[in-house]
PDB file of N, CA and C in Angstrom:
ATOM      1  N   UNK A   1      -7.635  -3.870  15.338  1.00  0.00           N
ATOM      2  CA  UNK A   1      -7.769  -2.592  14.670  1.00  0.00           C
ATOM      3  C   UNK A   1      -6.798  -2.500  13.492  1.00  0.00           C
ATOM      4  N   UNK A   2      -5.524  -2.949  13.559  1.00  0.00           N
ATOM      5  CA  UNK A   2      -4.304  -2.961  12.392  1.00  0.00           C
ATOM      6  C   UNK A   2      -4.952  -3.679  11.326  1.00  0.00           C
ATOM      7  N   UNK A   3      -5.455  -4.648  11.629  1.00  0.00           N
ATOM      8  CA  UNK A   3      -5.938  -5.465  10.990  1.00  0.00           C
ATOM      9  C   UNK A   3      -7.438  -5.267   9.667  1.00  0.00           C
ATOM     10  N   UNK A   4      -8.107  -4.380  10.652  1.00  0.00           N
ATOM     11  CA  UNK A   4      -9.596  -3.998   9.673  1.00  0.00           C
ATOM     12  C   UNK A   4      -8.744  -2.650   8.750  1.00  0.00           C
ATOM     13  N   UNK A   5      -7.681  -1.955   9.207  1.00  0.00           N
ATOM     14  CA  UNK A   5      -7.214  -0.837   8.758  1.00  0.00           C
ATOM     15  C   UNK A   5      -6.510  -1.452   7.210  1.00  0.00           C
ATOM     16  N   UNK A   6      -5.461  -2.984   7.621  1.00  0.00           N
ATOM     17  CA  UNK A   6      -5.088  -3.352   6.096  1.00  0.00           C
ATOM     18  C   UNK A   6      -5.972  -3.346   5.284  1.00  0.00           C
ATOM     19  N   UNK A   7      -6.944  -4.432   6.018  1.00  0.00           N
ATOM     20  CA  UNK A   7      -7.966  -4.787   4.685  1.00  0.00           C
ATOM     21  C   UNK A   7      -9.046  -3.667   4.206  1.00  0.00           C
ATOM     22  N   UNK A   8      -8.855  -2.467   4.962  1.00  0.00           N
ATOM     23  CA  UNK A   8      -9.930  -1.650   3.960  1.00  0.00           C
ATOM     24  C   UNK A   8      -8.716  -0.890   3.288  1.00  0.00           C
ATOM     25  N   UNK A   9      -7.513  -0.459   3.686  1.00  0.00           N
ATOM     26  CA  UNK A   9      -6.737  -0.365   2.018  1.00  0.00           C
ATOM     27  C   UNK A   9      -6.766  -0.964   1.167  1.00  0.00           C
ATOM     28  N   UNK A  10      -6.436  -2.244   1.412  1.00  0.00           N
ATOM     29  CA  UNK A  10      -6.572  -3.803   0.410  1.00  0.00           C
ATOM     30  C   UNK A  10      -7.560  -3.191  -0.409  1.00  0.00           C
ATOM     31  N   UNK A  11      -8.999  -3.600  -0.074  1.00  0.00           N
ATOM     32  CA  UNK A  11     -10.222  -3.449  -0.630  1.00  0.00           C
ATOM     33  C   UNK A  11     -10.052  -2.430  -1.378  1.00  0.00           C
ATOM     34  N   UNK A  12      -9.832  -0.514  -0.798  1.00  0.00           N
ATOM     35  CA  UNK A  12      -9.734  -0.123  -1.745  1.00  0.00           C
ATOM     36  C   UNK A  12      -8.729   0.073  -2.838  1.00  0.00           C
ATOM     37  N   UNK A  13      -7.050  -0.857  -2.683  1.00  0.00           N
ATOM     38  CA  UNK A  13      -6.875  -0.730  -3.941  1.00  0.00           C
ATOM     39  C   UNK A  13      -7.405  -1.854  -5.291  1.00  0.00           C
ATOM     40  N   UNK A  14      -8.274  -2.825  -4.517  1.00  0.00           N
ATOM     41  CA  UNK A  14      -8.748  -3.920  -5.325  1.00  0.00           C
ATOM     42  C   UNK A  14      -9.635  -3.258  -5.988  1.00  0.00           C
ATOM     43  N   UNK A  15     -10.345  -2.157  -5.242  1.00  0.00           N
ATOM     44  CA  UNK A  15     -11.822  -1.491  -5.930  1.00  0.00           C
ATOM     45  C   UNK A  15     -11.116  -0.541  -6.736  1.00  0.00           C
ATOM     46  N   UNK A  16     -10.273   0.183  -6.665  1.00  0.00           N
ATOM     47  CA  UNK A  16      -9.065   0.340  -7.751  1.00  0.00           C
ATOM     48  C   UNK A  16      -8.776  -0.106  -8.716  1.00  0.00           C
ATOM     49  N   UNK A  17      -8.258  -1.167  -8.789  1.00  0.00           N
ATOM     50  CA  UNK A  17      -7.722  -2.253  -9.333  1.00  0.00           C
ATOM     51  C   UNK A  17      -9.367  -2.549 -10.855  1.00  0.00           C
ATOM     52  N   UNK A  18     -10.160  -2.793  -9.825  1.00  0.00           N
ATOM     53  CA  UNK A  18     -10.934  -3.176 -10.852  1.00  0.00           C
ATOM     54  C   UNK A  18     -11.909  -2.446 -11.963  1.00  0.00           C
ATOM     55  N   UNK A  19     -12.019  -0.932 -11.082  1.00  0.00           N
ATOM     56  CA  UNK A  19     -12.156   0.062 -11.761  1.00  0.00           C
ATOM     57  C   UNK A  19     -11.276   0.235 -13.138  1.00  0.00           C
ATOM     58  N   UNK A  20     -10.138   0.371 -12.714  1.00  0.00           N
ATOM     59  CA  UNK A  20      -9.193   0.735 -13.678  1.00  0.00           C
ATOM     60  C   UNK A  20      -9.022  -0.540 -15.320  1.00  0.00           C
ATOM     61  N   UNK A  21      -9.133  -1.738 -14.733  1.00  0.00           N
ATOM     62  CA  UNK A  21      -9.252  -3.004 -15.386  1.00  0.00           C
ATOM     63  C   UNK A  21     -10.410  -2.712 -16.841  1.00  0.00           C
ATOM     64  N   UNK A  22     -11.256  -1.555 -16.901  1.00  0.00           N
ATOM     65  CA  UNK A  22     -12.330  -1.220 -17.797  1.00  0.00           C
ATOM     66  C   UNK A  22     -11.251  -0.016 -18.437  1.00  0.00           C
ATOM     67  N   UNK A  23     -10.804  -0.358 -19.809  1.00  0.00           N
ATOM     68  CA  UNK A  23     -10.064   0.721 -20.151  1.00  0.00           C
ATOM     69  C   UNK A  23     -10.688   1.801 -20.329  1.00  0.00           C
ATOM     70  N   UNK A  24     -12.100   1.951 -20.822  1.00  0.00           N
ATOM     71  CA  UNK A  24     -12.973   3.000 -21.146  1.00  0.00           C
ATOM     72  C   UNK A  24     -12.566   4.254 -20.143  1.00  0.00           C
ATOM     73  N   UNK A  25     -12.811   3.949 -18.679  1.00  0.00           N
ATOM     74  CA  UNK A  25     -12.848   4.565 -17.761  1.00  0.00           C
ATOM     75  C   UNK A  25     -11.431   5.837 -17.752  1.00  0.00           C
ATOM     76  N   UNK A  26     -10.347   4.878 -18.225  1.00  0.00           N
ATOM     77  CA  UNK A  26      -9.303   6.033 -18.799  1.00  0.00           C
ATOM     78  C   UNK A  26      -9.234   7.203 -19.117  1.00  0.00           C
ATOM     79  N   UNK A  27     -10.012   6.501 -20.212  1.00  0.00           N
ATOM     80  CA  UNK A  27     -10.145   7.668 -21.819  1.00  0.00           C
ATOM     81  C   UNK A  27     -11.064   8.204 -21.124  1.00  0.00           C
ATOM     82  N   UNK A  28     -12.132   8.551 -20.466  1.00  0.00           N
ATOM     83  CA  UNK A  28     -13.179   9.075 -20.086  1.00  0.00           C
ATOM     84  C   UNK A  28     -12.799  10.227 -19.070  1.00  0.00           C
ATOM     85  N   UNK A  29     -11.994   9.927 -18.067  1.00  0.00           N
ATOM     86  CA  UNK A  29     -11.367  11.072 -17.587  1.00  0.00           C
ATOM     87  C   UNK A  29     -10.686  11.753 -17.938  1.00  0.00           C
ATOM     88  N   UNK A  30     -10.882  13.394 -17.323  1.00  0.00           N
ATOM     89  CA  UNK A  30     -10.003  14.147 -17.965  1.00  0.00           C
ATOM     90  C   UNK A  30      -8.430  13.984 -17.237  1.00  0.00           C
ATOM     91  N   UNK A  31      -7.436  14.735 -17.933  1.00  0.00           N
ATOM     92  CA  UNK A  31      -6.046  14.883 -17.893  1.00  0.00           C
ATOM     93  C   UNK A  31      -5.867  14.963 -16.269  1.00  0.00           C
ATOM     94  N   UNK A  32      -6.446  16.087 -15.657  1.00  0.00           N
ATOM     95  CA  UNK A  32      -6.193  16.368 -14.122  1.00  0.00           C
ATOM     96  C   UNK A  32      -6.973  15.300 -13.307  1.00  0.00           C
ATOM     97  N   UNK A  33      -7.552  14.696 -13.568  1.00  0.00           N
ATOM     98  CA  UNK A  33      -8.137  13.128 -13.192  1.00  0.00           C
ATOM     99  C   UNK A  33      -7.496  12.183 -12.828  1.00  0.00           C
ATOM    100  N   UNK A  34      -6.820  12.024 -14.245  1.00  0.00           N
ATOM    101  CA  UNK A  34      -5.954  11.233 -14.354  1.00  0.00           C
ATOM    102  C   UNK A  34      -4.794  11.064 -13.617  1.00  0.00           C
ATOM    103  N   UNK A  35      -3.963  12.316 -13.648  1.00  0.00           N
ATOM    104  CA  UNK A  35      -3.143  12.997 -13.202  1.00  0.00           C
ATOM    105  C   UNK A  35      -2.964  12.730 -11.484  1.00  0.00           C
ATOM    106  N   UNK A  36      -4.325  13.010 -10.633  1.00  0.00           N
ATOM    107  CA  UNK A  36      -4.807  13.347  -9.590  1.00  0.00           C
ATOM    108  C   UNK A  36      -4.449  11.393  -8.972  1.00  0.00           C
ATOM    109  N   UNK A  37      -5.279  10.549 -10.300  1.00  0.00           N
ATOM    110  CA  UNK A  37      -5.055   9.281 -10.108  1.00  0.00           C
ATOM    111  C   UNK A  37      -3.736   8.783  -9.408  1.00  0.00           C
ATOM    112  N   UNK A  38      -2.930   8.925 -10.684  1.00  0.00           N
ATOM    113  CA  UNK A  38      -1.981   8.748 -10.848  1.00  0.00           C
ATOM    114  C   UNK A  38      -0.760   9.239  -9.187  1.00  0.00           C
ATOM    115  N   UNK A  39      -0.655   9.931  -8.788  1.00  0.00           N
ATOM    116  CA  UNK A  39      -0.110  10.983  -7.484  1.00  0.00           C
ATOM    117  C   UNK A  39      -0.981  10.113  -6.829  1.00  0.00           C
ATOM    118  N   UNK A  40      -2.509   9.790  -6.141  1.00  0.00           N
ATOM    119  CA  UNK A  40      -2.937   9.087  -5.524  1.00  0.00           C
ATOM    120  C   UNK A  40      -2.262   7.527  -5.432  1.00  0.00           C
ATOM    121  N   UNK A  41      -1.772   7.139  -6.457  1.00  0.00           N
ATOM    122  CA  UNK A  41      -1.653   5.509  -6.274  1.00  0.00           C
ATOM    123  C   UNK A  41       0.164   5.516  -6.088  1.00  0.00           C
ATOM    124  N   UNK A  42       1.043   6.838  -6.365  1.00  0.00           N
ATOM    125  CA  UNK A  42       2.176   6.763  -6.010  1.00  0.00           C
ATOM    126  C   UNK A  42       2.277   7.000  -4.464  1.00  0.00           C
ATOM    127  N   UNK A  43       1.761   8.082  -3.813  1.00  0.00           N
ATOM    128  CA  UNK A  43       1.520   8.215  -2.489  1.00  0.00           C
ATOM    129  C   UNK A  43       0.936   6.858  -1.577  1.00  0.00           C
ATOM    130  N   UNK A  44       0.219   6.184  -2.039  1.00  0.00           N
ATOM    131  CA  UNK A  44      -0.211   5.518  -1.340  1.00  0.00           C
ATOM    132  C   UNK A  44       0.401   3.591  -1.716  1.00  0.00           C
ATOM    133  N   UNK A  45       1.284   3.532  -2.630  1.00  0.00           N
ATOM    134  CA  UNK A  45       2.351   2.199  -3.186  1.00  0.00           C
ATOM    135  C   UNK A  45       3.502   2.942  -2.060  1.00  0.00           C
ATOM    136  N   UNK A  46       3.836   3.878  -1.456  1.00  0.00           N
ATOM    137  CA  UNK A  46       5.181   4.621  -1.254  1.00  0.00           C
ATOM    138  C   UNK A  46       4.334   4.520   0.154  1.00  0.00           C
ATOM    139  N   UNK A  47       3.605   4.613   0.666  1.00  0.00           N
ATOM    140  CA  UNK A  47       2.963   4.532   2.320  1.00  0.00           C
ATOM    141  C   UNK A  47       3.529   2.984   2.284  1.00  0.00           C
ATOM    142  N   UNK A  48       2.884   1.895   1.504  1.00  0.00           N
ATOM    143  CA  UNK A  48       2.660   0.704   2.043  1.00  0.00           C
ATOM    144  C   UNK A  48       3.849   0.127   1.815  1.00  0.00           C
ATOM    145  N   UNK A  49       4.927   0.397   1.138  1.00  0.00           N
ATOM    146  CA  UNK A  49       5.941   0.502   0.829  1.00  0.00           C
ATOM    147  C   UNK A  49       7.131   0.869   2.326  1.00  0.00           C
ATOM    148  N   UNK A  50       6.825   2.016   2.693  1.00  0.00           N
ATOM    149  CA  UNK A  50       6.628   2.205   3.797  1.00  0.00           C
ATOM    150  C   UNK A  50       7.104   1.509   5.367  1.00  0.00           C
ATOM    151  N   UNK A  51       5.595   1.420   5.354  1.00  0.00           N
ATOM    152  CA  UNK A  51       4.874  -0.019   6.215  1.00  0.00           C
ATOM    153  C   UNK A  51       5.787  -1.171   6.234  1.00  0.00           C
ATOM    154  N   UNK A  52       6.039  -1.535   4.985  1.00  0.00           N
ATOM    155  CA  UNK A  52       6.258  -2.841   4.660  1.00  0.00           C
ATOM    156  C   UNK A  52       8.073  -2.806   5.395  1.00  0.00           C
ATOM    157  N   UNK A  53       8.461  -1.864   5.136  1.00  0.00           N
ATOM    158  CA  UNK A  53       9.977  -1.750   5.220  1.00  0.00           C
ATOM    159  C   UNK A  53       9.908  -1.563   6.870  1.00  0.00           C
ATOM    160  N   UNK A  54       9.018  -0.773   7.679  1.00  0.00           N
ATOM    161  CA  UNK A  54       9.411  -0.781   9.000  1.00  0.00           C
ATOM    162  C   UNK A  54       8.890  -1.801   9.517  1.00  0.00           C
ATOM    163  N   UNK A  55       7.985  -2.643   9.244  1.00  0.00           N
ATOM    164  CA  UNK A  55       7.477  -3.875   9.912  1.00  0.00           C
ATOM    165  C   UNK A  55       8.871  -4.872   9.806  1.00  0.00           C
ATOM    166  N   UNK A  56       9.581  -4.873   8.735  1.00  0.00           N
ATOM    167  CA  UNK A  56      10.443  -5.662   8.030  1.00  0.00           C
ATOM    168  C   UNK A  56      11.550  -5.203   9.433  1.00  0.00           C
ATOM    169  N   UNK A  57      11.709  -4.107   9.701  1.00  0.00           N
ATOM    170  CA  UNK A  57      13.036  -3.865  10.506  1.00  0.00           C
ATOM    171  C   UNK A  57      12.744  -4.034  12.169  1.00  0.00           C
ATOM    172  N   UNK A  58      11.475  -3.563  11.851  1.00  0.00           N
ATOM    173  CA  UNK A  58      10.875  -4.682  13.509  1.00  0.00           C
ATOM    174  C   UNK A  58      11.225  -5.641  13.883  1.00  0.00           C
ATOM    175  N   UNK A  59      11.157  -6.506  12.979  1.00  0.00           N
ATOM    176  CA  UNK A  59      10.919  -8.071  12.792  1.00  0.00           C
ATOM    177  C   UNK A  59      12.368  -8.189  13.279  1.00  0.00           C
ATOM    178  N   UNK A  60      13.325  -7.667  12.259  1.00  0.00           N
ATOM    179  CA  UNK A  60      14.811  -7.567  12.454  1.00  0.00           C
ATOM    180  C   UNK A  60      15.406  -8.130  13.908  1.00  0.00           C
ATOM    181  N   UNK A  61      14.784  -6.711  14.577  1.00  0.00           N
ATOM    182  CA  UNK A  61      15.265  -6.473  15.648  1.00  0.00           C
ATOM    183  C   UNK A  61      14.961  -6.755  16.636  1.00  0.00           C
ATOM    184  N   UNK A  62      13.316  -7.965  16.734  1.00  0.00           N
ATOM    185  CA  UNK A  62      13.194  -8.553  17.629  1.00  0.00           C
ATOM    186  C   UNK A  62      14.002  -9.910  17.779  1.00  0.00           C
ATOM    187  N   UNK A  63      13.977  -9.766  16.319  1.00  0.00           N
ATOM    188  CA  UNK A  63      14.991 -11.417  16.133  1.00  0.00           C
ATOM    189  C   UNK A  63      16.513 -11.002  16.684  1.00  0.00           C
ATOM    190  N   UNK A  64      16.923 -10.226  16.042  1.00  0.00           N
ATOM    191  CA  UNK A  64      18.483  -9.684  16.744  1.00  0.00           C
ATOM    192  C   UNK A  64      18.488  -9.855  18.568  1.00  0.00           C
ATOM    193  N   UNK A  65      17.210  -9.508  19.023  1.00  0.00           N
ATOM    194  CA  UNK A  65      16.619  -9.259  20.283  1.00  0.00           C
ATOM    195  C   UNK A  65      16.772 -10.716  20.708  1.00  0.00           C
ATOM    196  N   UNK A  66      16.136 -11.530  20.372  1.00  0.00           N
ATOM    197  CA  UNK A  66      16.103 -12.729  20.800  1.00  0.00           C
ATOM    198  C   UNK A  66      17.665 -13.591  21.060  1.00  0.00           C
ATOM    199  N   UNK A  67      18.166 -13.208  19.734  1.00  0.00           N
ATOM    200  CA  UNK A  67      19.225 -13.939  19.485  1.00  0.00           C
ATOM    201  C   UNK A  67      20.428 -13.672  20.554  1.00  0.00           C
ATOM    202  N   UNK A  68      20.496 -12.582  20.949  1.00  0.00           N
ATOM    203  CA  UNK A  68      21.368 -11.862  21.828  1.00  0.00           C
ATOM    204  C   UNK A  68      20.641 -12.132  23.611  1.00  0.00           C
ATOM    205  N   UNK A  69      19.391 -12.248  23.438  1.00  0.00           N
ATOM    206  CA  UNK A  69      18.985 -13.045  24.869  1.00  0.00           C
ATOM    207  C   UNK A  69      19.448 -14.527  25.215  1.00  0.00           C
ATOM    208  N   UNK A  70      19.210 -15.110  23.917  1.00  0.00           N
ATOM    209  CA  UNK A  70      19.858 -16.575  23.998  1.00  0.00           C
ATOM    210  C   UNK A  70      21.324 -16.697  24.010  1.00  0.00           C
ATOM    211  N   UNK A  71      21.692 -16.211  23.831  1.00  0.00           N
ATOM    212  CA  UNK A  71      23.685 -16.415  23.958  1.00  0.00           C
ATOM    213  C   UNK A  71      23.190 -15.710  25.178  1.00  0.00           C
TER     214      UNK A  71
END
């Protein structure tokens, strides 16, 4: 389940990603669009961001975990 949950963020910031890659699409939206964009892709870099930092201290502390079983 963790797993189908990354990859459909993935996906949609790739479908993101490639949207945005057409500069037209820019200029074409309006200001609060943009705007709306913009707050969308900070909220959600700052989730995985996140993620990334408590998986990171998991990791930590199973290793700390281990290390302190072995002595």
């Amino acid at each position: 389940m963790k797993l189908k949950i990354k990859n459909d963020r993935m996906q949609m910031l790739m479908a993101l990603k490639q949207s945005l890659d057409n500069e037209d699409i820019l200029f074409a939206i309006s200001n609060d669009t943009y705007k709306s964009l913009l707050n969308f892709l900070l909220k959600a870099f700052s989730f995985e961001k996140e993620l990334i930092e408590r998986e990171s201290l998991q990791h930590e502390r199973e290793t700390q975990n281990e290390l302190t079983l072995e002595s």
